[in-house]
Structures are given as structure tokens and as C-alpha cells.
N, C-alpha and C. Protein backbone atom coordinates (compact mmCIF):
# COMPACT_ATOMS: atom_id res chain seq x y z
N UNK A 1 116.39 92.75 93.54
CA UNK A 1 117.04 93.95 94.02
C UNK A 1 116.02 94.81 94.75
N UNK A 2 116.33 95.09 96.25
CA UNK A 2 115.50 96.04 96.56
C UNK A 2 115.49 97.49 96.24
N UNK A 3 114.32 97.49 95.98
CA UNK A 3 113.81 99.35 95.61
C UNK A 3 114.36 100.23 96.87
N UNK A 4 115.10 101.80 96.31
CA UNK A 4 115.25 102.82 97.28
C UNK A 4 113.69 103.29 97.57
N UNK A 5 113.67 103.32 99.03
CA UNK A 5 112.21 104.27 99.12
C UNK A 5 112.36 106.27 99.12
N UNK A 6 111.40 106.52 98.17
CA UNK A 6 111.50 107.70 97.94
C UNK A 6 111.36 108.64 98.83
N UNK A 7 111.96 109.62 99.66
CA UNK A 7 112.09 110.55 100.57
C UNK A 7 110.82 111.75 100.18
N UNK A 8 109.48 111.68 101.10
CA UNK A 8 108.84 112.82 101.01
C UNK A 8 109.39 113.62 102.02
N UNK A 9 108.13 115.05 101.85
CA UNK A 9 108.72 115.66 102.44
C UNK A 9 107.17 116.66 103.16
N UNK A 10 107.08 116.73 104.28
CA UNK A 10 105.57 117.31 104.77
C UNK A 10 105.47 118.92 105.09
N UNK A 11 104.82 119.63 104.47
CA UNK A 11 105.37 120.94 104.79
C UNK A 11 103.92 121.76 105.50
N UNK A 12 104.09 122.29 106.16
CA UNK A 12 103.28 123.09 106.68
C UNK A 12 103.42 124.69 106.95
N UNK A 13 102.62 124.90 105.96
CA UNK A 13 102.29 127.03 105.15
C UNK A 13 101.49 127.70 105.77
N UNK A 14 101.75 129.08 105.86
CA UNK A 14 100.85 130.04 106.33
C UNK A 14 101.62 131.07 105.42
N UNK A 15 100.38 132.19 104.49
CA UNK A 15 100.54 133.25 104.20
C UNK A 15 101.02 134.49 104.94
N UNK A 16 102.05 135.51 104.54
CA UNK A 16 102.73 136.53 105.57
C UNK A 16 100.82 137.30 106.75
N UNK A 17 100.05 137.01 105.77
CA UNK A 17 98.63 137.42 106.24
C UNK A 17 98.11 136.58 107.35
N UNK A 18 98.61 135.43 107.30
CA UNK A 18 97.67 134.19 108.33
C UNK A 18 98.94 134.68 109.36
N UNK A 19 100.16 134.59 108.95
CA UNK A 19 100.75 135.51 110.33
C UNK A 19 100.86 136.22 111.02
N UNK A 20 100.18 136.99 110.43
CA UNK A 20 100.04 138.64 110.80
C UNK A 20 98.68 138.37 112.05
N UNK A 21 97.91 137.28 111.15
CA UNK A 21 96.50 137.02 112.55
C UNK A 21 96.67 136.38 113.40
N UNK A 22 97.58 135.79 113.37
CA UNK A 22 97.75 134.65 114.80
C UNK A 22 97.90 135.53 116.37
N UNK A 23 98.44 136.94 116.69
CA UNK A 23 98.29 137.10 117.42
C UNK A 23 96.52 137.98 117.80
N UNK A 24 95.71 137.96 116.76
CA UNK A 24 94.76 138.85 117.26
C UNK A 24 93.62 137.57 117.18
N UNK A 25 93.59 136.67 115.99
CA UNK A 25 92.87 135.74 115.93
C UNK A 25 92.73 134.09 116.40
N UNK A 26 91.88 134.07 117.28
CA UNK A 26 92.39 132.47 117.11
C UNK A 26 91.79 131.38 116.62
N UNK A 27 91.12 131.91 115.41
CA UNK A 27 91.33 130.80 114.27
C UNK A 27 92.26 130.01 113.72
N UNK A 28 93.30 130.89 114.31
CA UNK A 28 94.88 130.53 113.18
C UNK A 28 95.49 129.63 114.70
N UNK A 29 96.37 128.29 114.04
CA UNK A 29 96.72 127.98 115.09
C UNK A 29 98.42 128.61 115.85
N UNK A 30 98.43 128.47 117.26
CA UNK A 30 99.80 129.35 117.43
C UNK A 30 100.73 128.94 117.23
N UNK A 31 102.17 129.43 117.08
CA UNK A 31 103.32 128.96 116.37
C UNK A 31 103.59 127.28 117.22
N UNK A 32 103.40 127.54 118.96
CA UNK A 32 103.45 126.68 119.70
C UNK A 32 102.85 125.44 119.08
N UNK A 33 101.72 125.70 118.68
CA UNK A 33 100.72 124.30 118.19
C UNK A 33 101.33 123.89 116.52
N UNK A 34 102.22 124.97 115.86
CA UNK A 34 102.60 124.39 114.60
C UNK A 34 103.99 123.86 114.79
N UNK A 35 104.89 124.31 115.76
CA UNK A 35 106.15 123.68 115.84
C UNK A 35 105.69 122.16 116.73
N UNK A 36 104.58 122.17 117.34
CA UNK A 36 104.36 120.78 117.98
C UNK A 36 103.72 120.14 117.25
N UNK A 37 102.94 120.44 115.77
CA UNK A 37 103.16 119.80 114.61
C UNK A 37 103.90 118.94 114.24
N UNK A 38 104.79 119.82 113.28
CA UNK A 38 105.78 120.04 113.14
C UNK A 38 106.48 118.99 113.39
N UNK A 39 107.04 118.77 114.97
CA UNK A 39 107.69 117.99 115.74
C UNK A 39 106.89 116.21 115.59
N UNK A 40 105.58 116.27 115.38
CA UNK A 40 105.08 115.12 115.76
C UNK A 40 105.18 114.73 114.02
N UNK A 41 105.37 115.55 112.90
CA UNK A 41 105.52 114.92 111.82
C UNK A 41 106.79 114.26 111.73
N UNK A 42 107.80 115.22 112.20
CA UNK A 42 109.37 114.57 112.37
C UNK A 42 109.56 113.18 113.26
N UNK A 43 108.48 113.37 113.83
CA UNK A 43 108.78 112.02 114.75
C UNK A 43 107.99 111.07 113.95
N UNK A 44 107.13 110.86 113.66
CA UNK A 44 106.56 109.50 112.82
C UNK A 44 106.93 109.46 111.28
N UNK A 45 107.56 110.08 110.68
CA UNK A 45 108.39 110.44 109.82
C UNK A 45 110.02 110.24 109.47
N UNK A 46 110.77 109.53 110.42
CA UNK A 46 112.18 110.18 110.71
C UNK A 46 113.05 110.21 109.20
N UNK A 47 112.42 109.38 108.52
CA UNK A 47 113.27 109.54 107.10
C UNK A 47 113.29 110.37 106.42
N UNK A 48 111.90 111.28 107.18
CA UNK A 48 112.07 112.23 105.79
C UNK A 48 111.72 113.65 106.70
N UNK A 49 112.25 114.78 105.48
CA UNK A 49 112.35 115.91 106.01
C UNK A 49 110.81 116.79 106.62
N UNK A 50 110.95 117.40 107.26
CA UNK A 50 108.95 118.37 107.35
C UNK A 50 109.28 119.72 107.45
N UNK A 51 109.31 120.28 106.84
CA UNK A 51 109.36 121.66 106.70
C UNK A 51 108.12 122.85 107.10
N UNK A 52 108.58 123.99 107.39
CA UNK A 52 107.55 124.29 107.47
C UNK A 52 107.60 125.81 107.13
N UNK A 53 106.71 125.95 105.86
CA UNK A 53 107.26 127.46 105.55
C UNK A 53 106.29 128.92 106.06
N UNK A 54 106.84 129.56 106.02
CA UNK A 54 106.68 131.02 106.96
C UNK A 54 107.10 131.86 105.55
N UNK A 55 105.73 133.30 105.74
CA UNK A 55 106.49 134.56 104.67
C UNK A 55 107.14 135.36 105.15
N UNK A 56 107.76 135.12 106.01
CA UNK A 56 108.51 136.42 106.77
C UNK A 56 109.52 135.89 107.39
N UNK A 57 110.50 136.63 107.64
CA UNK A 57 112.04 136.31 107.71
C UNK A 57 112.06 136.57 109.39
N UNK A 58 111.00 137.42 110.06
CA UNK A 58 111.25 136.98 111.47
C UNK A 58 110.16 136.07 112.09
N UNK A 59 109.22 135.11 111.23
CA UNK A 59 108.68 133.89 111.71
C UNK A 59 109.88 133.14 111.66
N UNK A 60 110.06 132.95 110.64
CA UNK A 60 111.30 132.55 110.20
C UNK A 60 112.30 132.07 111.10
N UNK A 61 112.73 133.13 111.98
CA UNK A 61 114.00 133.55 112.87
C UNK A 61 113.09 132.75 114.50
N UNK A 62 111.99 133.29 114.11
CA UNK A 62 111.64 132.50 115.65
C UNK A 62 111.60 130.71 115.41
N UNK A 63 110.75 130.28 114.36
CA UNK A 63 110.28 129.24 114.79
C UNK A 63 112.02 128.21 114.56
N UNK A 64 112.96 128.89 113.63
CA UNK A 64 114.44 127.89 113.96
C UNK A 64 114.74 129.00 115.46
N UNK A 65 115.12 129.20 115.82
CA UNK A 65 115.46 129.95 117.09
C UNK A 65 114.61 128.73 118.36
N UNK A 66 112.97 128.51 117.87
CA UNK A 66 112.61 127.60 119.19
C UNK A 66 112.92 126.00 118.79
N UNK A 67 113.27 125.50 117.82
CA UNK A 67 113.66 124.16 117.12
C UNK A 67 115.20 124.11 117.78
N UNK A 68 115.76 124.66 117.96
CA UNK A 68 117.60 124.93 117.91
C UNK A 68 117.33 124.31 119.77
N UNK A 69 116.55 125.45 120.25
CA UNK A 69 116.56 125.53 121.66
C UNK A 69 115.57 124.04 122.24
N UNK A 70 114.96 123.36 121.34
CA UNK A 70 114.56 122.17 121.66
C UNK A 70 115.10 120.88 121.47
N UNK A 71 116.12 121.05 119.99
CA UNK A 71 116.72 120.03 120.45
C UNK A 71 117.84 120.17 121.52
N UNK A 72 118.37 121.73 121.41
CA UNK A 72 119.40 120.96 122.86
C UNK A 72 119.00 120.68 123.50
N UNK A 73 117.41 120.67 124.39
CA UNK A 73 117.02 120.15 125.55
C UNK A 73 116.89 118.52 125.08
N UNK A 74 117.40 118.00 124.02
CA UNK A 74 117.68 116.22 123.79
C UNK A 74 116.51 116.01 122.97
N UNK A 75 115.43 116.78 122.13
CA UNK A 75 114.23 116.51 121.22
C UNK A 75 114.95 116.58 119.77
N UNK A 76 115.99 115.18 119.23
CA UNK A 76 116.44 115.42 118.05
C UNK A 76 115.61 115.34 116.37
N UNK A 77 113.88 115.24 117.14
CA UNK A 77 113.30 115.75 116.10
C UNK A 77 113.24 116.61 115.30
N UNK A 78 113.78 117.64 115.98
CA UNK A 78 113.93 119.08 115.79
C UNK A 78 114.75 119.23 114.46
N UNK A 79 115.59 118.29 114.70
CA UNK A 79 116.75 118.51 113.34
C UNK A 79 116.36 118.16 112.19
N UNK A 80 115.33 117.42 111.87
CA UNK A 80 114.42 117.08 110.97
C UNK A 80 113.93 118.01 110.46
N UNK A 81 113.99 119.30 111.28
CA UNK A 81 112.62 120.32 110.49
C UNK A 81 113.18 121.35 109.97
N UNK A 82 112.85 121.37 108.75
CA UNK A 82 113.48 122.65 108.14
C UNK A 82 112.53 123.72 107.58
N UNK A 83 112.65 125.11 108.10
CA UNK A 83 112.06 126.09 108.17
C UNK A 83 112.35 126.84 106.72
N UNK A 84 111.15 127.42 105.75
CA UNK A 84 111.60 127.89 104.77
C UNK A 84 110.29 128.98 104.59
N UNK A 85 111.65 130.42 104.01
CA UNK A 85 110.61 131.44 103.66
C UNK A 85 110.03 131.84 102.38
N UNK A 86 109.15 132.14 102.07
CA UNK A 86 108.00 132.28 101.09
C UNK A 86 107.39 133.54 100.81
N UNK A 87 108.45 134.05 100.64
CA UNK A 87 108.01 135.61 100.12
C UNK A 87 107.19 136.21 98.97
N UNK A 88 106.15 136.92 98.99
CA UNK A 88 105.19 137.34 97.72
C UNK A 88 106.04 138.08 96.82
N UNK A 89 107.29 138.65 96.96
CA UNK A 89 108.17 139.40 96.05
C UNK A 89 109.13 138.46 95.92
């Protein structure tokens, strides 16, 4: 009998603080370079989900807002990625 293979799942975090630096610092990488992450985990990945969590409810709002607007341009990686927030309260 073959074995089900177990569904991971790849997530990629930044503190509401590492967000707050991305526009003054560029140590931190930009949302651009984490949704093209992101995207390249969903693609060598397709079975399984990649998430990527944000502490704030308008990272949040952007990075599904630029996922939505990429797959309609036909990138159905996009649908793979699920965005989740991580609030300190």
C-alpha cells in the first residue's frame, strides 16, 4: 500500500518591527523580494502550501492585494500562498 505524502508547509516571518524597517533599512529584504520568494517556494513546492506571515493587518492587505493581482496576470502560484497575521496582542 502506498504511503500518503505528508503536506509541509514553508513560511516566511517578519516581526511588526522588521516591517516597520524595510522602508528606511535595507538590511531587511523588500516585500517585492519576499513575495518573489514566496512565489519561487510555491513553484518548486506545488503540493504544499507557503505562507507567509506579516504583524500587521496592512502588510497583510498589501502582500494578498499583490498575489490576487499576479495571479490574474496567469502566475497560479500565487494561489498557493497564504498570507497570515501575527500579532504581539
Amino acid at each position: 500500500m502506498k504511503s500518503k505524502k505528508q503536506s509541509q508547509s514553508f513560511e516566511i516571518e517578519f516581526t511588526p518591527e522588521q516591517e516597520d524597517e524595510f522602508v528606511d533599512n535595507a538590511d531587511y529584504p523588500s516585500w517585492t523580494t519576499i513575495i518573489s520568494i514566496a512565489l519561487l517556494s510555491a513553484r518548486d513546492h506545488p503540493e504544499d502550501i507557503t505562507f507567509v506571515d506579516v504583524g500587521k493587518e496592512e502588510s497583510a492587505r498589501l502582500v494578498e492585494n499583490a498575489l490576487m493581482n499576479i495571479a490574474e496576470q496567469g502566475n497560479m502560484d500565487a494561489l498557493q500562498i497564504e498570507v497570515r497575521v501575527n500579532t504581539l496582542h
